[in-house]
C-alpha atoms as a PDB file:
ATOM      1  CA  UNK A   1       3.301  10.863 -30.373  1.00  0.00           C
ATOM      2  CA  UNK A   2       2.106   9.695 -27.143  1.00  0.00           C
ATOM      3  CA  UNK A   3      -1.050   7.468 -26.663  1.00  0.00           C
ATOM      4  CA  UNK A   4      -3.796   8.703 -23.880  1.00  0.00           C
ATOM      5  CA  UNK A   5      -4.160   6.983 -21.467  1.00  0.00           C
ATOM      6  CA  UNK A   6      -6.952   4.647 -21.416  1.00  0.00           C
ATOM      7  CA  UNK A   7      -9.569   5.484 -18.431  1.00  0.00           C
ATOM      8  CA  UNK A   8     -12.324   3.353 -19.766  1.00  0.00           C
ATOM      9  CA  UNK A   9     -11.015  -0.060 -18.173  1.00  0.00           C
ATOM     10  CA  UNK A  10     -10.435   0.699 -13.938  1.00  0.00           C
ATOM     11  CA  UNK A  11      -6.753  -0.577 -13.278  1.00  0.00           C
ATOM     12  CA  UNK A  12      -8.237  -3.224 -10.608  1.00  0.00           C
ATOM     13  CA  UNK A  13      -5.510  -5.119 -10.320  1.00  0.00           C
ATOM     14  CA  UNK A  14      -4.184  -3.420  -7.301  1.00  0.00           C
ATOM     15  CA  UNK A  15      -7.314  -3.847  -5.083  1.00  0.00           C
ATOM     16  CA  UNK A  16      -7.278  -7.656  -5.878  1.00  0.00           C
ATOM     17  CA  UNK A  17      -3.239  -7.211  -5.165  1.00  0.00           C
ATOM     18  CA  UNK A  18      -4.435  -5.501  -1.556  1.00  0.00           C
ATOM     19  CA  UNK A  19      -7.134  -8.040  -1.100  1.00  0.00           C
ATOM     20  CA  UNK A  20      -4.818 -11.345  -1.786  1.00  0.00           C
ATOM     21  CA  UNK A  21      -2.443  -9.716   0.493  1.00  0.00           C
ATOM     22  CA  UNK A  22      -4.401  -9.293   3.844  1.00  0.00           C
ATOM     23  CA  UNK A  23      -6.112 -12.617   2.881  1.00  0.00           C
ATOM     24  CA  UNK A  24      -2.724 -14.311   3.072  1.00  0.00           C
ATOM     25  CA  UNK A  25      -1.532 -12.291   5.619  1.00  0.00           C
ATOM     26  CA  UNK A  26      -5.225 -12.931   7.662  1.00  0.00           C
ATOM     27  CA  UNK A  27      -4.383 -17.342   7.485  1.00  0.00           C
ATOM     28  CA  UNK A  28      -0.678 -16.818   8.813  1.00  0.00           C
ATOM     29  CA  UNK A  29      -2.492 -14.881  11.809  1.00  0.00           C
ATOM     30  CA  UNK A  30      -5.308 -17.833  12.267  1.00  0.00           C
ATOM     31  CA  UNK A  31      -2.448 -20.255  11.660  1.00  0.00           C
ATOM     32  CA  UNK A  32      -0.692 -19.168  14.446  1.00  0.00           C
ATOM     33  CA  UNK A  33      -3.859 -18.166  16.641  1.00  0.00           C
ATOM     34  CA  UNK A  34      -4.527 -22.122  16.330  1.00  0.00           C
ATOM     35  CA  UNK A  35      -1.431 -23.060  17.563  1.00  0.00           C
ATOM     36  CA  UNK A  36       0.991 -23.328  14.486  1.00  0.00           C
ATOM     37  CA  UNK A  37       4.286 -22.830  14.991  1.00  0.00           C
ATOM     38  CA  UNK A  38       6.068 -22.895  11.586  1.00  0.00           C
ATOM     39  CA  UNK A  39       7.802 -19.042  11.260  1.00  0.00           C
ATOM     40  CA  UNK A  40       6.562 -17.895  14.554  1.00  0.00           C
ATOM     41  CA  UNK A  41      10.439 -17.539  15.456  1.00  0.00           C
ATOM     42  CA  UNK A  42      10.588 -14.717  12.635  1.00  0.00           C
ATOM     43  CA  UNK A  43       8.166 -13.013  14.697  1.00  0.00           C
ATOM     44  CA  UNK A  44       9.376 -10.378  17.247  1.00  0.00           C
ATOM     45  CA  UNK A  45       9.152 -12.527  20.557  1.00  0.00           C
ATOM     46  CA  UNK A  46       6.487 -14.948  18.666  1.00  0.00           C
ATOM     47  CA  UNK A  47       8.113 -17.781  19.634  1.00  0.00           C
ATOM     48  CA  UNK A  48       8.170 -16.791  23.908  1.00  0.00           C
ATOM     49  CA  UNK A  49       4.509 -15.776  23.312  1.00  0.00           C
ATOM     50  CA  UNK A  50       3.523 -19.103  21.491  1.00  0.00           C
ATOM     51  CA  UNK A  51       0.334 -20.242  23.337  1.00  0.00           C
ATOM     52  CA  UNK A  52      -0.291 -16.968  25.728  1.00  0.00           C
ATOM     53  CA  UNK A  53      -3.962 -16.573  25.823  1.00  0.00           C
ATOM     54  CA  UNK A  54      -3.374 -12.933  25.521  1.00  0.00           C
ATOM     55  CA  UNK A  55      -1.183 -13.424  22.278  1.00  0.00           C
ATOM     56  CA  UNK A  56      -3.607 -15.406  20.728  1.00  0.00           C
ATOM     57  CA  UNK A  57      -6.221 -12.917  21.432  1.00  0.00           C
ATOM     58  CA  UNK A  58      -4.015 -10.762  19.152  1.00  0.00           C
ATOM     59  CA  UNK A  59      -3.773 -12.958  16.548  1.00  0.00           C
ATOM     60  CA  UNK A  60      -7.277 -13.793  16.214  1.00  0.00           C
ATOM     61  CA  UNK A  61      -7.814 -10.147  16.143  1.00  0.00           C
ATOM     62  CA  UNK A  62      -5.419  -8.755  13.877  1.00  0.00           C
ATOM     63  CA  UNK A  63      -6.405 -12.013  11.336  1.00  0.00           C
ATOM     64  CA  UNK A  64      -9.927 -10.149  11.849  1.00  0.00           C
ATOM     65  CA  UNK A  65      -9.009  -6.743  11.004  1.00  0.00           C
ATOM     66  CA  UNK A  66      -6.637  -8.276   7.881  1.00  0.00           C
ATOM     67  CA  UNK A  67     -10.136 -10.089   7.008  1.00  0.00           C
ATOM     68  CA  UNK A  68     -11.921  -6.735   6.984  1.00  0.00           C
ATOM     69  CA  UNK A  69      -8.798  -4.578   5.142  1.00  0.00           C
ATOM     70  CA  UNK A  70      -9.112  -7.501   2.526  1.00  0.00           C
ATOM     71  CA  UNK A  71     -12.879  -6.860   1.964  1.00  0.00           C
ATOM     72  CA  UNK A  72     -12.125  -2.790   1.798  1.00  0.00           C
ATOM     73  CA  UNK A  73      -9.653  -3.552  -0.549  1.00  0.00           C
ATOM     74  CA  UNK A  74     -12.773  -5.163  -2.282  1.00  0.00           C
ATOM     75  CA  UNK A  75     -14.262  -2.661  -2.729  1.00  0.00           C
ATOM     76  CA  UNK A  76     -11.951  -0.273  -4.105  1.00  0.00           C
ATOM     77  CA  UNK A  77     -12.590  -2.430  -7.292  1.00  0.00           C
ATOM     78  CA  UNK A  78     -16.059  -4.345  -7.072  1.00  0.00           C
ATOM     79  CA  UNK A  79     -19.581  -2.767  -8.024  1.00  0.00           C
ATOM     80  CA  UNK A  80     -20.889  -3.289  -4.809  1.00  0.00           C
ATOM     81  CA  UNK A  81     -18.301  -0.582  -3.431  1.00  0.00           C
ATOM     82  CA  UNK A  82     -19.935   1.850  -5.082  1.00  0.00           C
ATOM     83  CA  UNK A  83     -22.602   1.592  -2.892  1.00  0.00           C
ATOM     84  CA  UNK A  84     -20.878   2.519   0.031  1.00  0.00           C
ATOM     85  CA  UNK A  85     -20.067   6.221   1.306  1.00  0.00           C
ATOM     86  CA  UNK A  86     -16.891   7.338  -0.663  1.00  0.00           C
ATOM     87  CA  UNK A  87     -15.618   9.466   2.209  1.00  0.00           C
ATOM     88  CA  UNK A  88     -15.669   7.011   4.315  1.00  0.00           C
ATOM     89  CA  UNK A  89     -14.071   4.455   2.315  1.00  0.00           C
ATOM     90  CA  UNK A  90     -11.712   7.005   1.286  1.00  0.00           C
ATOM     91  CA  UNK A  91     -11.019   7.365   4.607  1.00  0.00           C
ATOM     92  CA  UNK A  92     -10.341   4.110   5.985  1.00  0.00           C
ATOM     93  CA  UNK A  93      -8.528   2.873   2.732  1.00  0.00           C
ATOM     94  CA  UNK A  94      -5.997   6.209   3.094  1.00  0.00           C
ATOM     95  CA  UNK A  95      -5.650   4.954   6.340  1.00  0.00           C
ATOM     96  CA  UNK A  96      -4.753   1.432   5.956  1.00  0.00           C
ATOM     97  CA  UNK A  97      -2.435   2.138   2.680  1.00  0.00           C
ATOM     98  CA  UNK A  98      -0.525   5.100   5.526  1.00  0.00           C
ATOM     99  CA  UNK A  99      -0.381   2.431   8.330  1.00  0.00           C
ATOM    100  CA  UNK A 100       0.874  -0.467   6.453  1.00  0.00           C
ATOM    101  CA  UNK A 101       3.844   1.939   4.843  1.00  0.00           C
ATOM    102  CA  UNK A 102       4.668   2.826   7.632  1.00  0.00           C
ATOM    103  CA  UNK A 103       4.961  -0.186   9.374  1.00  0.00           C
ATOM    104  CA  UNK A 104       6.805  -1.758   6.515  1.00  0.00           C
ATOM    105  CA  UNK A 105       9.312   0.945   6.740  1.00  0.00           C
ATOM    106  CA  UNK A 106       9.225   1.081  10.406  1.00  0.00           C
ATOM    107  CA  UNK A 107      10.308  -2.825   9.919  1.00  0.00           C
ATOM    108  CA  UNK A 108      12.888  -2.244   7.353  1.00  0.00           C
ATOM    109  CA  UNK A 109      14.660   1.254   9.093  1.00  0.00           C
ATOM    110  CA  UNK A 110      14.607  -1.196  12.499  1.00  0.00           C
ATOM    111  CA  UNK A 111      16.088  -4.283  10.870  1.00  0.00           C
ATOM    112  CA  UNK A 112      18.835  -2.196   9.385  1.00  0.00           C
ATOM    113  CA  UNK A 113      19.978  -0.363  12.565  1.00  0.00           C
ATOM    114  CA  UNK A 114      19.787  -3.401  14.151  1.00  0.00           C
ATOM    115  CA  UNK A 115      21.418  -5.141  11.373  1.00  0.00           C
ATOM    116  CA  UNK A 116      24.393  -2.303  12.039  1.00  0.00           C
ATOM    117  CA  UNK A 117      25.038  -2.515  15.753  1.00  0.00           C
ATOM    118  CA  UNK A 118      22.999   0.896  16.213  1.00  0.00           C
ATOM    119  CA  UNK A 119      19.900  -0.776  18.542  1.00  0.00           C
ATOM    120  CA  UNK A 120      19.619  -4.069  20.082  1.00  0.00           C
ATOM    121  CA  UNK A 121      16.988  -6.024  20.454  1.00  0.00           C
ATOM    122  CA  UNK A 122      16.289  -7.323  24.413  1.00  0.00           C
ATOM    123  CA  UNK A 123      18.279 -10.504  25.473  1.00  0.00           C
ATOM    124  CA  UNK A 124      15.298 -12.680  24.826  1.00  0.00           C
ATOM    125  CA  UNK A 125      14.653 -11.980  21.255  1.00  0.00           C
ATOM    126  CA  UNK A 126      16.292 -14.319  18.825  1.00  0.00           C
ATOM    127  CA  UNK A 127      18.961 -12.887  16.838  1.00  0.00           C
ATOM    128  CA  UNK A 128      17.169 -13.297  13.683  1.00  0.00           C
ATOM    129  CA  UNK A 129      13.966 -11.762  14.159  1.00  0.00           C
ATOM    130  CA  UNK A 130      16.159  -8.628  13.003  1.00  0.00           C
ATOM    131  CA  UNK A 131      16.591 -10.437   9.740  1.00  0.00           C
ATOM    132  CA  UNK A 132      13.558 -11.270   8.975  1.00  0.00           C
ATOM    133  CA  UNK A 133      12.449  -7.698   9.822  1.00  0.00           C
ATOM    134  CA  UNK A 134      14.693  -5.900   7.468  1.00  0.00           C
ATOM    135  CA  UNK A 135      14.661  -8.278   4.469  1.00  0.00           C
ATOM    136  CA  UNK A 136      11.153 -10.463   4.771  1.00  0.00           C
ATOM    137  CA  UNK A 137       8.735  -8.724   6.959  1.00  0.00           C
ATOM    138  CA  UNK A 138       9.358  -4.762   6.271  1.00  0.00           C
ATOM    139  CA  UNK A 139       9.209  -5.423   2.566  1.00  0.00           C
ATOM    140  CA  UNK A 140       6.071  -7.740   2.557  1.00  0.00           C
ATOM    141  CA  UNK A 141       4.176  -4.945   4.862  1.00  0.00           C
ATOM    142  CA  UNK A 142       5.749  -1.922   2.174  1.00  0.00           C
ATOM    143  CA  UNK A 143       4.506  -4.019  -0.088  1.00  0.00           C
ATOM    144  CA  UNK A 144       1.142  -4.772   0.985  1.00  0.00           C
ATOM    145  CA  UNK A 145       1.237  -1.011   1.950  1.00  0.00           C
ATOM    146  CA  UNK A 146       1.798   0.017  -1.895  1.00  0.00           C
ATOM    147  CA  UNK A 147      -1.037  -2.273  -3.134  1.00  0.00           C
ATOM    148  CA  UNK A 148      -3.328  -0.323  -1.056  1.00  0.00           C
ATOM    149  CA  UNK A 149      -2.227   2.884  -2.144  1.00  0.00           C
ATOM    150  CA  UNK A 150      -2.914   2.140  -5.682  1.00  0.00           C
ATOM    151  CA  UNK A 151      -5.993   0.736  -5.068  1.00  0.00           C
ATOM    152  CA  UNK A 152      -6.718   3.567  -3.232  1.00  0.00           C
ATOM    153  CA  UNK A 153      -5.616   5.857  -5.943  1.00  0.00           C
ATOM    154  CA  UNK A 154      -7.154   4.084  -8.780  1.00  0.00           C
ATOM    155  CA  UNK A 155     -10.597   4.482  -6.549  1.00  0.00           C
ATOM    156  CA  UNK A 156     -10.356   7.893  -5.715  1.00  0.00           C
ATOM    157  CA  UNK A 157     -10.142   9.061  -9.737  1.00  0.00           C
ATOM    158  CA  UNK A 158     -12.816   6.815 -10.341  1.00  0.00           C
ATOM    159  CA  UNK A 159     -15.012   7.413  -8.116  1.00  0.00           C
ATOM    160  CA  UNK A 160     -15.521  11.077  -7.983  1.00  0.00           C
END
């Protein structure tokens, strides 16, 4: 016989999973904002960028928006997140879980027709950028991308 499932503890793990996630993925922006330079080169054209004020302006930017997808993720799972409109985080954590997916497997479906001789990156890109792409990058974004679906999930069948 099969055991119900349990609904009186929230699975939270995923939200702090989603949280972690864009809070590492937030320093490696800063990192490289500030002028670190270790794994630009697995970057698509991070290296030829290194130092453009208008790269930089990127990075400090998307390490701000990983900040803020790290406190939604937050509040998938903390008290406080209760307090805010559902639809709305509903909405924006839907959003991030469908943009990170996609990215990831925007990464991964790149990296392996590149990886195959079917696309080419331009002359200046280093050869393995496509690499890191397809096996490092695409999965860590799917993954992030999955934590944020679950948390998003788990939320949504809570909080109704």
């Amino acid at each position: 016989m099969e055991k119900p499932i349990d609904d009186t503890l929230p699975p939270v793990w995923a939200g702090y999973t989603a949280s972690a996630w864009m809070i590492v993925f937030a320093a490696m922006s800063f990192y490289w904002a500030l002028g670190g330079t270790a794994g630009i080169n697995t970057v698509s054209l991070g290296q030829e960028l290194a130092g453009d004020p208008w790269f930089i302006t990127l990075l400090w930017l998307t390490g701000i928006l990983k900040i803020g997808g790290g406190i939604l993720a937050l509040a998938l799972v903390q008290s406080w997140g209760q307090q805010l409109p559902r639809q709305l985080v509903l909405i924006l954590a839907w959003g991030v879980s469908v943009l990170l997916v996609l990215h990831g497997g925007d990464f991964i479906i790149q990296g392996a027709l590149t990886e195959n001789g079917l696309i080419g990156f331009p002359a200046f890109a280093a050869w393995t950028t496509a690499h890191w792409q397809t096996f490092v990058w695409g999965p860590w974004w799917l993954l992030g991308g999955i934590a944020f679906c679950a948390a998003t999930w788990n939320y949504q069948r809570r909080s109704r």
